[in-house]
C-alpha atoms as a PDB file:
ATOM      1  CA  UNK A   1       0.000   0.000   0.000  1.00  0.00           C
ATOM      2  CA  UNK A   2       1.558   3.720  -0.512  1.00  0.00           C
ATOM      3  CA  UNK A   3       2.262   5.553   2.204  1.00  0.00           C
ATOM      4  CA  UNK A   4      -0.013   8.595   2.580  1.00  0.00           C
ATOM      5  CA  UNK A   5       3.175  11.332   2.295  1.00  0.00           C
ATOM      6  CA  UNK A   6       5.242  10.088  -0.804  1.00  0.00           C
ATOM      7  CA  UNK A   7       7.450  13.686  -0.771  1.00  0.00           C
ATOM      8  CA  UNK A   8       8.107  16.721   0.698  1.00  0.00           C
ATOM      9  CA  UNK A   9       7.576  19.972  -1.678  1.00  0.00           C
ATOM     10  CA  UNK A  10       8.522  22.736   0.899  1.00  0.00           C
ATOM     11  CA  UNK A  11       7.546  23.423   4.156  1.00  0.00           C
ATOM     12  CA  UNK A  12       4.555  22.127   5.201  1.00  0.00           C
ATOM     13  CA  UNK A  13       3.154  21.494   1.984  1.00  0.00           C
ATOM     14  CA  UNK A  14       3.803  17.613   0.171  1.00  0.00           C
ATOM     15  CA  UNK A  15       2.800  15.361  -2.566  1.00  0.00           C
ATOM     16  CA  UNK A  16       0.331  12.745  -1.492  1.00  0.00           C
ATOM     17  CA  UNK A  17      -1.208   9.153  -2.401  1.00  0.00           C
ATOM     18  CA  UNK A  18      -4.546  11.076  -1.508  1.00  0.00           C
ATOM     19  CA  UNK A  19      -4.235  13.990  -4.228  1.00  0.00           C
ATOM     20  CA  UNK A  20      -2.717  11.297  -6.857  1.00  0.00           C
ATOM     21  CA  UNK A  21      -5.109   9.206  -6.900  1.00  0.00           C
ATOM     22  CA  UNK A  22      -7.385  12.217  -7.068  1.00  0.00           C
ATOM     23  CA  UNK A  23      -5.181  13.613 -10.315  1.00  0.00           C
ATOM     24  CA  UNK A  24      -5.560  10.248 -11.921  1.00  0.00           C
ATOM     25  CA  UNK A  25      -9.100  10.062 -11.936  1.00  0.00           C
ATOM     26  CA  UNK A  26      -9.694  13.118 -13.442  1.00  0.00           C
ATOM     27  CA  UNK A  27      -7.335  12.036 -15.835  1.00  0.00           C
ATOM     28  CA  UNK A  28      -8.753   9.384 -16.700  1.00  0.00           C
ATOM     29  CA  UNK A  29     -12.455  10.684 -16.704  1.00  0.00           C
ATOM     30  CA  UNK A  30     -11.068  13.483 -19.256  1.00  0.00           C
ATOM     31  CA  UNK A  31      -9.815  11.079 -21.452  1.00  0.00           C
ATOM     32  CA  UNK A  32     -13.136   9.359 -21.469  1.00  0.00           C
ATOM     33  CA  UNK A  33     -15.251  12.170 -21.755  1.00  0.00           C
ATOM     34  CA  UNK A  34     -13.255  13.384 -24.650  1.00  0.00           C
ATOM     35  CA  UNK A  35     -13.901  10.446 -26.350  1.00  0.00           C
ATOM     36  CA  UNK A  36     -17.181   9.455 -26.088  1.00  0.00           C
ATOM     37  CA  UNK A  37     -19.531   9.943 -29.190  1.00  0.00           C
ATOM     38  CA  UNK A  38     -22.108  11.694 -27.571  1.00  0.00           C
ATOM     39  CA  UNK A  39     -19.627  14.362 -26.333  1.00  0.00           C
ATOM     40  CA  UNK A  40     -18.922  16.237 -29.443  1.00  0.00           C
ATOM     41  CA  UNK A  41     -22.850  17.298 -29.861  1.00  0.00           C
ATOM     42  CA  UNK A  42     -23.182  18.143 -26.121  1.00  0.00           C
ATOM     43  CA  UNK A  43     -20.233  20.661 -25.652  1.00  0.00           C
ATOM     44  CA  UNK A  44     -16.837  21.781 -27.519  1.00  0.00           C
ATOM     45  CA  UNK A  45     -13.767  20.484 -26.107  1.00  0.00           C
ATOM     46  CA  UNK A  46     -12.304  23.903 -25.220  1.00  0.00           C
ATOM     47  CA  UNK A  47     -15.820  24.289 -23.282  1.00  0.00           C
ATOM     48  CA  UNK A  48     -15.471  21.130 -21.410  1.00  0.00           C
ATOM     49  CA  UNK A  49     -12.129  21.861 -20.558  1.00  0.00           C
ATOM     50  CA  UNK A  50     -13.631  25.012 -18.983  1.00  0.00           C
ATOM     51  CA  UNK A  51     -15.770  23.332 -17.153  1.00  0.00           C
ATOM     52  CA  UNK A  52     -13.960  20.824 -15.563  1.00  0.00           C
ATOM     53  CA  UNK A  53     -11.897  23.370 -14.395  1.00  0.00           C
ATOM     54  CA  UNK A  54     -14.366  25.256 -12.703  1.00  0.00           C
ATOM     55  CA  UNK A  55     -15.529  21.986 -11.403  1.00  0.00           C
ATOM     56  CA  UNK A  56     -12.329  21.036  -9.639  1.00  0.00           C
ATOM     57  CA  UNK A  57     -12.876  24.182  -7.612  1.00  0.00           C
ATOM     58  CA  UNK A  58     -16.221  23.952  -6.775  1.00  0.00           C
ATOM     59  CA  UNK A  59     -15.917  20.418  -5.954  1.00  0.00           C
ATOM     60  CA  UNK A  60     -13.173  21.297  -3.724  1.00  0.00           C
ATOM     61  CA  UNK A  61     -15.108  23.727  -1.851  1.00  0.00           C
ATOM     62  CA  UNK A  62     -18.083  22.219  -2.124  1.00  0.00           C
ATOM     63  CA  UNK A  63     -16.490  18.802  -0.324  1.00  0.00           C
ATOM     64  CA  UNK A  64     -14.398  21.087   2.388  1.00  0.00           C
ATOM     65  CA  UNK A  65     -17.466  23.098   3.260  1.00  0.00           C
ATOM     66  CA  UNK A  66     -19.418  19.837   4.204  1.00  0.00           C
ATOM     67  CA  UNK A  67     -16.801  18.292   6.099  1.00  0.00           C
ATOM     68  CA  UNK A  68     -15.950  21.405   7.870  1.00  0.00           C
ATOM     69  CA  UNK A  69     -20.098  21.574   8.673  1.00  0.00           C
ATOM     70  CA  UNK A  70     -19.995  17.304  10.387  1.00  0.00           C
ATOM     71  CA  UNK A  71     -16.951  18.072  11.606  1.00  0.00           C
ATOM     72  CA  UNK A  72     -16.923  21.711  12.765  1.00  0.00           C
ATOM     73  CA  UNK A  73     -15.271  20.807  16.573  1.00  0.00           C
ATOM     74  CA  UNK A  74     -12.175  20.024  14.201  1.00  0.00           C
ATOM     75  CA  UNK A  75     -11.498  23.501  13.324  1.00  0.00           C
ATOM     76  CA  UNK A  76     -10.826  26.058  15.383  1.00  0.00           C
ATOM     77  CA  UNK A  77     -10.276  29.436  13.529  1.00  0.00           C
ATOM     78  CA  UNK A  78     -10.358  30.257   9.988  1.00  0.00           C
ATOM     79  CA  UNK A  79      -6.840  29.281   8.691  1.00  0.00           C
ATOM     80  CA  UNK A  80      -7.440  25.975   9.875  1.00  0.00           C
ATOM     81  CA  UNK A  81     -10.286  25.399   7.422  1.00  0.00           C
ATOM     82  CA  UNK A  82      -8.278  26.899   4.907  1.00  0.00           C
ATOM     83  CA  UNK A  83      -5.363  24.699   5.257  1.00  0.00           C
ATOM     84  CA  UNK A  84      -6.625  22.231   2.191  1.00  0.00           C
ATOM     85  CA  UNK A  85      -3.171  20.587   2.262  1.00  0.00           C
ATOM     86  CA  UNK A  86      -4.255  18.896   5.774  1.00  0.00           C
ATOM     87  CA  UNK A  87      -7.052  16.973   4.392  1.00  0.00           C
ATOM     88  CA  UNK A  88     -10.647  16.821   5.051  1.00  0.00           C
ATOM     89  CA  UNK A  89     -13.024  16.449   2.371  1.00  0.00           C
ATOM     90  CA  UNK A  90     -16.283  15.015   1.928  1.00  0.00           C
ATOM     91  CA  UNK A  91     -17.145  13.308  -1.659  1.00  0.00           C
ATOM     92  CA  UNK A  92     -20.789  13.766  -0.629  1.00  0.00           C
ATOM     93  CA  UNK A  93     -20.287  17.005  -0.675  1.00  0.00           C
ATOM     94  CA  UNK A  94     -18.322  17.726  -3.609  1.00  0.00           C
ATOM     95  CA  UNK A  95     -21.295  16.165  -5.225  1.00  0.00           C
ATOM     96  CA  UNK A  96     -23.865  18.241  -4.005  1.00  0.00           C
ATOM     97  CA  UNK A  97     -22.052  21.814  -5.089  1.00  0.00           C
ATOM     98  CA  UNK A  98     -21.572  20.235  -8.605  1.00  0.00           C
ATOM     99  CA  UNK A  99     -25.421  19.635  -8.791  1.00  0.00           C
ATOM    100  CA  UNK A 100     -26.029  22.903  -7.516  1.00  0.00           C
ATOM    101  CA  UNK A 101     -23.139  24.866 -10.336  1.00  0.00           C
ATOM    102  CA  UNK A 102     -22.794  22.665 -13.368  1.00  0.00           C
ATOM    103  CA  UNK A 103     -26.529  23.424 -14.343  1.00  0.00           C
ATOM    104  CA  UNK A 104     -25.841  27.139 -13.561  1.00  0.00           C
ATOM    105  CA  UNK A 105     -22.728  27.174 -16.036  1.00  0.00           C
ATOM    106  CA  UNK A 106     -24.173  25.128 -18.913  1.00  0.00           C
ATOM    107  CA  UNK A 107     -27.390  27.161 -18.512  1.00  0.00           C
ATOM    108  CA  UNK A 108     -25.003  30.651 -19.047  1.00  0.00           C
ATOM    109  CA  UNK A 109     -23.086  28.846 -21.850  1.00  0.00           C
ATOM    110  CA  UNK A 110     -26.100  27.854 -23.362  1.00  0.00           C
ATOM    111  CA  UNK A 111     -24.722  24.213 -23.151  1.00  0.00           C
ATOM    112  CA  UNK A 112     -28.158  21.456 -22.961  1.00  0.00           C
ATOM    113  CA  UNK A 113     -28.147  20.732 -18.953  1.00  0.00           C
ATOM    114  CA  UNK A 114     -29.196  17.231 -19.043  1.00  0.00           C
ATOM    115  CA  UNK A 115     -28.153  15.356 -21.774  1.00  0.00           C
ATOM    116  CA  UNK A 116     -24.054  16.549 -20.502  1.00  0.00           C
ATOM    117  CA  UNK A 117     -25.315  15.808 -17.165  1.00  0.00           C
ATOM    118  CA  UNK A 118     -26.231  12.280 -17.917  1.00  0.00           C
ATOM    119  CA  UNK A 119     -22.540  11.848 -20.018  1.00  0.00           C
ATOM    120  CA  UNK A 120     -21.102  13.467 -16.594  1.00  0.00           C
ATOM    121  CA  UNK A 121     -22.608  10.694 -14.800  1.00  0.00           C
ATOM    122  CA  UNK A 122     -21.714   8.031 -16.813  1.00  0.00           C
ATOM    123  CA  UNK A 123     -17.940   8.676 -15.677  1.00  0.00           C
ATOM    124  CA  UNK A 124     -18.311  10.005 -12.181  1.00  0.00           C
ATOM    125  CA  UNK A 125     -18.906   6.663 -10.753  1.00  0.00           C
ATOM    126  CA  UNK A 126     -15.161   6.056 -12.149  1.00  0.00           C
ATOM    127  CA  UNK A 127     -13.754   8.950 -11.331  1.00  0.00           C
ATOM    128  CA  UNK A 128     -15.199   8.487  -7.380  1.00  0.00           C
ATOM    129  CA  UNK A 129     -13.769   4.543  -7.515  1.00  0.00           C
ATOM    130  CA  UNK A 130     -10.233   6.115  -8.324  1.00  0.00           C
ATOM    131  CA  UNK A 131     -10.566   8.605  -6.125  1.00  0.00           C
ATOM    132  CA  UNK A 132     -11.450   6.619  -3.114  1.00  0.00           C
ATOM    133  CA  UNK A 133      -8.482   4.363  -3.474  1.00  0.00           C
ATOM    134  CA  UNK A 134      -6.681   7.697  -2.477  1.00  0.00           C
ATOM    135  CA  UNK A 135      -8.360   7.277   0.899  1.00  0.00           C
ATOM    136  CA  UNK A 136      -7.622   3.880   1.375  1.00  0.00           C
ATOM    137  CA  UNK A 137      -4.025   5.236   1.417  1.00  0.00           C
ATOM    138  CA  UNK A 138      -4.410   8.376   3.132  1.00  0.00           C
ATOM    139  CA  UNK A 139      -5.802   6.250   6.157  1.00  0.00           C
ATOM    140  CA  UNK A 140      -9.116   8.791   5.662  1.00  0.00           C
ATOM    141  CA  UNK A 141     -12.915   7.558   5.704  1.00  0.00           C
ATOM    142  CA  UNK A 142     -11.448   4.055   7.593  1.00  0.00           C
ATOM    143  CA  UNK A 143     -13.356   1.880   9.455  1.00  0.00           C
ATOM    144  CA  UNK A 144     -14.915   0.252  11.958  1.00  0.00           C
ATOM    145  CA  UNK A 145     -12.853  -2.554  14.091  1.00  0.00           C
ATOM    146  CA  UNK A 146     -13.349  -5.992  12.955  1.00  0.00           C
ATOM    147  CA  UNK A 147     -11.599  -9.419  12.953  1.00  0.00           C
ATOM    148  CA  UNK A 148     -13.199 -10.414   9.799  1.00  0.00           C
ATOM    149  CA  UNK A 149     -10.272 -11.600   7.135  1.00  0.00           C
ATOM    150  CA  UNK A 150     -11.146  -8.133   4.754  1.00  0.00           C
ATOM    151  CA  UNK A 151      -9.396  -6.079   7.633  1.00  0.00           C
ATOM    152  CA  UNK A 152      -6.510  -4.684   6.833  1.00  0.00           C
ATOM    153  CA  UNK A 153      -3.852  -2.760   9.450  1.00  0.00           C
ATOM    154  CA  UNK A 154      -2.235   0.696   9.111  1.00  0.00           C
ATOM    155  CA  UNK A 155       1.297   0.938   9.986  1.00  0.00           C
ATOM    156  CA  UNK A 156       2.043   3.851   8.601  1.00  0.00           C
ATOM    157  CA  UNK A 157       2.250   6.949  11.596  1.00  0.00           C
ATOM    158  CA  UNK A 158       0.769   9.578   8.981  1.00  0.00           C
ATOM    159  CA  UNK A 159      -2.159   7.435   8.378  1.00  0.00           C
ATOM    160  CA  UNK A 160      -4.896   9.433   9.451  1.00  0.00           C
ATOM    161  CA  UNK A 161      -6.820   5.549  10.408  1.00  0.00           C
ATOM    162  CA  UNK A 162      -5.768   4.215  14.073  1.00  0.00           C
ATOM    163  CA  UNK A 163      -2.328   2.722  13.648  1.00  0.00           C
ATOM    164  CA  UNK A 164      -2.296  -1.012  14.619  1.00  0.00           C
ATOM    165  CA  UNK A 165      -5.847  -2.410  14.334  1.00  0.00           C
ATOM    166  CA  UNK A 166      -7.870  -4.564  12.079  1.00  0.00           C
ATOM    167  CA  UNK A 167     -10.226  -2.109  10.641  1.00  0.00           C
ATOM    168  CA  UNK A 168     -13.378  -2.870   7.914  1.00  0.00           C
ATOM    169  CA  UNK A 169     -11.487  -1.716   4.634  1.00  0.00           C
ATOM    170  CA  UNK A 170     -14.311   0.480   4.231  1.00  0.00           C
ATOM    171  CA  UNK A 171     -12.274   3.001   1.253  1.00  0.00           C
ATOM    172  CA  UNK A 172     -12.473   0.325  -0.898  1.00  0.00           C
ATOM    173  CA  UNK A 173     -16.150  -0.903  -0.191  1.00  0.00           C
ATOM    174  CA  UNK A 174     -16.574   2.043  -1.815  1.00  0.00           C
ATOM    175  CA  UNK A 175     -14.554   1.797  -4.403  1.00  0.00           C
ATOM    176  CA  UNK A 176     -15.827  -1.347  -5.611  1.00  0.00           C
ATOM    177  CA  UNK A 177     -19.440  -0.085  -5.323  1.00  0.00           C
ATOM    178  CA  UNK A 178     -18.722   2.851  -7.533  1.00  0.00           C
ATOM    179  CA  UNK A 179     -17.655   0.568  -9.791  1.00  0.00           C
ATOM    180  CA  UNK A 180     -20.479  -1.605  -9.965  1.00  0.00           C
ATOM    181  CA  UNK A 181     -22.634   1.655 -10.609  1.00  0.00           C
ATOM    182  CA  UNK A 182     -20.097   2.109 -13.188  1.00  0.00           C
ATOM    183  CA  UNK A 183     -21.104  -0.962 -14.945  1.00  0.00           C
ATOM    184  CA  UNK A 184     -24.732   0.132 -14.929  1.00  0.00           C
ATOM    185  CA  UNK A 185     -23.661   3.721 -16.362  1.00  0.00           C
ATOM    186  CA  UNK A 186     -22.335   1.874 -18.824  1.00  0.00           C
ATOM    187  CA  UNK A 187     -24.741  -0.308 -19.857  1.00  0.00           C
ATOM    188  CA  UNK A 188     -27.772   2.455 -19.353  1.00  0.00           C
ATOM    189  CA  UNK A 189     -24.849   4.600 -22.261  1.00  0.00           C
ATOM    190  CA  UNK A 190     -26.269   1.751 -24.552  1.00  0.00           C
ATOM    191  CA  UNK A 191     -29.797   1.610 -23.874  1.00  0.00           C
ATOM    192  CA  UNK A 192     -30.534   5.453 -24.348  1.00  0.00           C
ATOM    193  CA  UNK A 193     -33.955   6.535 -22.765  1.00  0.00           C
ATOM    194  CA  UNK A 194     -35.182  10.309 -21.546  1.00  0.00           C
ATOM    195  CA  UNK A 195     -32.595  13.330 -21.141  1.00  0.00           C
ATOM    196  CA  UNK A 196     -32.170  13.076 -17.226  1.00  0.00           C
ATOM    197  CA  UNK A 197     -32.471   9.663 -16.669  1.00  0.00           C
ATOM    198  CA  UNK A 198     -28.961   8.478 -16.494  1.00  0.00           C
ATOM    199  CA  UNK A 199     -28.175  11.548 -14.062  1.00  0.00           C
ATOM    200  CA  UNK A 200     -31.565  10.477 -11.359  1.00  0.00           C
ATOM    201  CA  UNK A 201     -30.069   6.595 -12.037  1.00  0.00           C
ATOM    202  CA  UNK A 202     -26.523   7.728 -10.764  1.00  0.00           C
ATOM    203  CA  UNK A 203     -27.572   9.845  -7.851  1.00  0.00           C
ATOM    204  CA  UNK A 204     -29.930   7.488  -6.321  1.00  0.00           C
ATOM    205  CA  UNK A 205     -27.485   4.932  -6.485  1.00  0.00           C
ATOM    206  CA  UNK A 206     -24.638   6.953  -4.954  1.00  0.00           C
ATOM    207  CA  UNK A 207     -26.991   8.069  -1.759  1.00  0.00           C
ATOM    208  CA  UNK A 208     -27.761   4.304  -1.547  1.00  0.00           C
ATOM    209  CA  UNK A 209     -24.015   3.524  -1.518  1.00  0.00           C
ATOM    210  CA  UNK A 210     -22.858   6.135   1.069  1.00  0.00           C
ATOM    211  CA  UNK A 211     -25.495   5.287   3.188  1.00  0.00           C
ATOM    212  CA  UNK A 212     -25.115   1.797   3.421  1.00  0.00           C
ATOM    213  CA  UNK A 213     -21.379   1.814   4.066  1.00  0.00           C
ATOM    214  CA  UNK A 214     -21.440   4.547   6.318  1.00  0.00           C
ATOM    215  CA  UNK A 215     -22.825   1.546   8.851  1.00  0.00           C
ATOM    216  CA  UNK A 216     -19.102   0.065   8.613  1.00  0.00           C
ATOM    217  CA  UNK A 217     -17.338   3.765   8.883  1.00  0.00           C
ATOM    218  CA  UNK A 218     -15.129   4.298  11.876  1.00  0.00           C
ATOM    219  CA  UNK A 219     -15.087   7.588  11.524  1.00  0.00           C
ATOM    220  CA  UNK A 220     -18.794   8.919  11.465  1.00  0.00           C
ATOM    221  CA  UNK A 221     -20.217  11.815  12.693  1.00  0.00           C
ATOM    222  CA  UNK A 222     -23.385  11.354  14.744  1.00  0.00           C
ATOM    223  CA  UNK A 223     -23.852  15.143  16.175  1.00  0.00           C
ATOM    224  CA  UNK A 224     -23.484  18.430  14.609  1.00  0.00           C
ATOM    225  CA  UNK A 225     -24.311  21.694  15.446  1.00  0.00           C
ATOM    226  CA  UNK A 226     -25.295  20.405  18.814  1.00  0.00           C
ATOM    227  CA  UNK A 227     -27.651  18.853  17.562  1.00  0.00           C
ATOM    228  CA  UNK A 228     -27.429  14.203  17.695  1.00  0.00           C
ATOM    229  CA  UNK A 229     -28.561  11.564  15.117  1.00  0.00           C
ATOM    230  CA  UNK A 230     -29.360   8.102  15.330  1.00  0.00           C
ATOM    231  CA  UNK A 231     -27.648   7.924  12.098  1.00  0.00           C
ATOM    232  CA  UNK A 232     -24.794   9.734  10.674  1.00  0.00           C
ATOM    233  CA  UNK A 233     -24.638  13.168   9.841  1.00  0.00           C
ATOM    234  CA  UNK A 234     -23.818  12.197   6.331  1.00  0.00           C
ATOM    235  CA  UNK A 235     -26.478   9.451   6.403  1.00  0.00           C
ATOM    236  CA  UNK A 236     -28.673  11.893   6.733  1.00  0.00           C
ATOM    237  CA  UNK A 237     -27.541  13.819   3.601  1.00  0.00           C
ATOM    238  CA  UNK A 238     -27.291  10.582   1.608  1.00  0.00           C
ATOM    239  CA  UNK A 239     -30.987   9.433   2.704  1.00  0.00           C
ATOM    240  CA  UNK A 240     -32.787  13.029   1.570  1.00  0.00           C
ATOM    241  CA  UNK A 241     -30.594  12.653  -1.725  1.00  0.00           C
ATOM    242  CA  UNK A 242     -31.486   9.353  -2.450  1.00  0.00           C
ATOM    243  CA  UNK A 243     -35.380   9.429  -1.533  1.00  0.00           C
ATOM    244  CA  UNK A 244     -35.415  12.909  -3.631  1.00  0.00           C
ATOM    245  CA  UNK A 245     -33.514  11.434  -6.654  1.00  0.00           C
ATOM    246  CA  UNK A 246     -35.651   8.347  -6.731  1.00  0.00           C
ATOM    247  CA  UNK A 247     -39.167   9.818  -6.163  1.00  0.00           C
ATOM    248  CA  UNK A 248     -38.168  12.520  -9.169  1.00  0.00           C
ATOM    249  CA  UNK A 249     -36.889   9.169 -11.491  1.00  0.00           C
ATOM    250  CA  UNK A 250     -40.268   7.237 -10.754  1.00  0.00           C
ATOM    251  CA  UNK A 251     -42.060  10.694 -11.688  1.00  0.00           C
ATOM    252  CA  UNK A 252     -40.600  11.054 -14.921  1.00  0.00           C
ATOM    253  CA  UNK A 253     -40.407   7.806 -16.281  1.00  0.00           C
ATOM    254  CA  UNK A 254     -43.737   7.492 -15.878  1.00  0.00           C
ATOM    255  CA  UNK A 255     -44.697  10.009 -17.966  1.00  0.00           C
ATOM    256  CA  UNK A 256     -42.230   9.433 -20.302  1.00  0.00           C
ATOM    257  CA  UNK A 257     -43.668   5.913 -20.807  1.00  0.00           C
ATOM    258  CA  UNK A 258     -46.899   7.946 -20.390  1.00  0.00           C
ATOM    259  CA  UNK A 259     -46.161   9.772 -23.758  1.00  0.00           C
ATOM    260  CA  UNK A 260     -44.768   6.845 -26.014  1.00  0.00           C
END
């Protein structure tokens, strides 16, 4: 396994596994998206470019801004939740902001919102199983204690996981979930239906996913604000998500299959 610090840059900042693994799946995602047929009559590749970049940045805030809201007691003054190079991000929600921009952009760039959404979410499930192999290094999003012969052990003292214990390998869970919803991307790519659907498909399948592994996470949150939950704070998100996602997807394919 990589260690979570692989070099020093200069002072406290450094290259790690995390923000790698991060790189390479937006690599790889970009060289997908690039090439897929459907790309070319959605948006120009000097657009797309664009927009990933803006992307990056909101996801990045969007992800800090929701761990720094589960996880508040962690921060104690401003600089702290600045400090990006310390880690602490949520995928959840990085998610979330890029639901809440991307329309917004495509809308001012008179780009078609949901048929690039649905080619967006035919490679984030990719991008997130990449991604989360970077936490499996880090150490971050580990889990709970368990003898069962999936544990694995972290021995490295910058792992941000509990150094020494058998722990559910929880980062890759995930990874191999988002790969599986992947797969039915993929296969929903070559069964084309309604502009949207692909997008609801994806998001109701990622709440699912984060909420059911959350029940092996170590490192949940179950009180924010001052305010406790029977289930995590993230959960939480995940569930309203989920519910929202699916209840719009039953909606409109029924009257989509209303109409044919």
């Amino acid at each position: 396994m990589l260690p979570r610090i692989l070099f020093p840059l200069y002072g406290p900042f450094c290259v790690q596994s995390y923000g790698l693994m991060i790189a390479l799946s937006l690599v790889i995602s970009t060289y997908l998206l690039l090439r897929d047929k459907r790309r070319a009559s959605i948006i120009s590749q000097d657009q797309l470019m664009h927009l990933l970049t803006i992307a990056i940045i909101v996801g990045v805030v969007g992800g800090r801004v929701l761990h720094v809201l589960s996880c508040y007691d962690e921060y104690q003054s401003i600089a702290a939740i600045l400090a990006l190079h310390e880690g602490g991000f949520s995928i959840l929600g990085t998610t979330i902001a890029l639901i809440m921009v991307i329309p917004w952009y495509l809308k001012r760039m008179q780009i078609a919102i949901l048929p690039f959404l649905d080619l967006l979410c035919t490679y984030a499930p990719l991008t997130q199983a990449v991604a989360r192999l970077g936490c499996l290094f880090a150490g971050c999003c580990y889990g709970l204690a368990t003898d069962s012969c999936m544990a694995i052990t972290y021995t490295d003292i910058y792992s941000l996981a509990p150094v020494g214990i058998p722990l559910h390998p929880t980062q890759l869970y995930s990874s191999i979930s988002f790969l599986l919803i992947f797969c039915i991307m993929i296969v929903c790519k070559r069964h084309p239906g309604w502009a949207g659907r692909d997008t609801l498909i994806f998001l109701t399948l990622f709440s699912a996913q984060r909420f059911i592994i959350d029940f092996w996470r170590g490192d949940r949150i179950f009180s924010s604000f001052g305010v406790s939950y029977t289930i995590s704070f993230h959960q939480w998100v995940a569930l309203f998500l989920g519910i929202v996602s699916l209840l719009v997807l039953i909606v409109c394919a029924y009257r989509n299959n209303r109409k044919v």
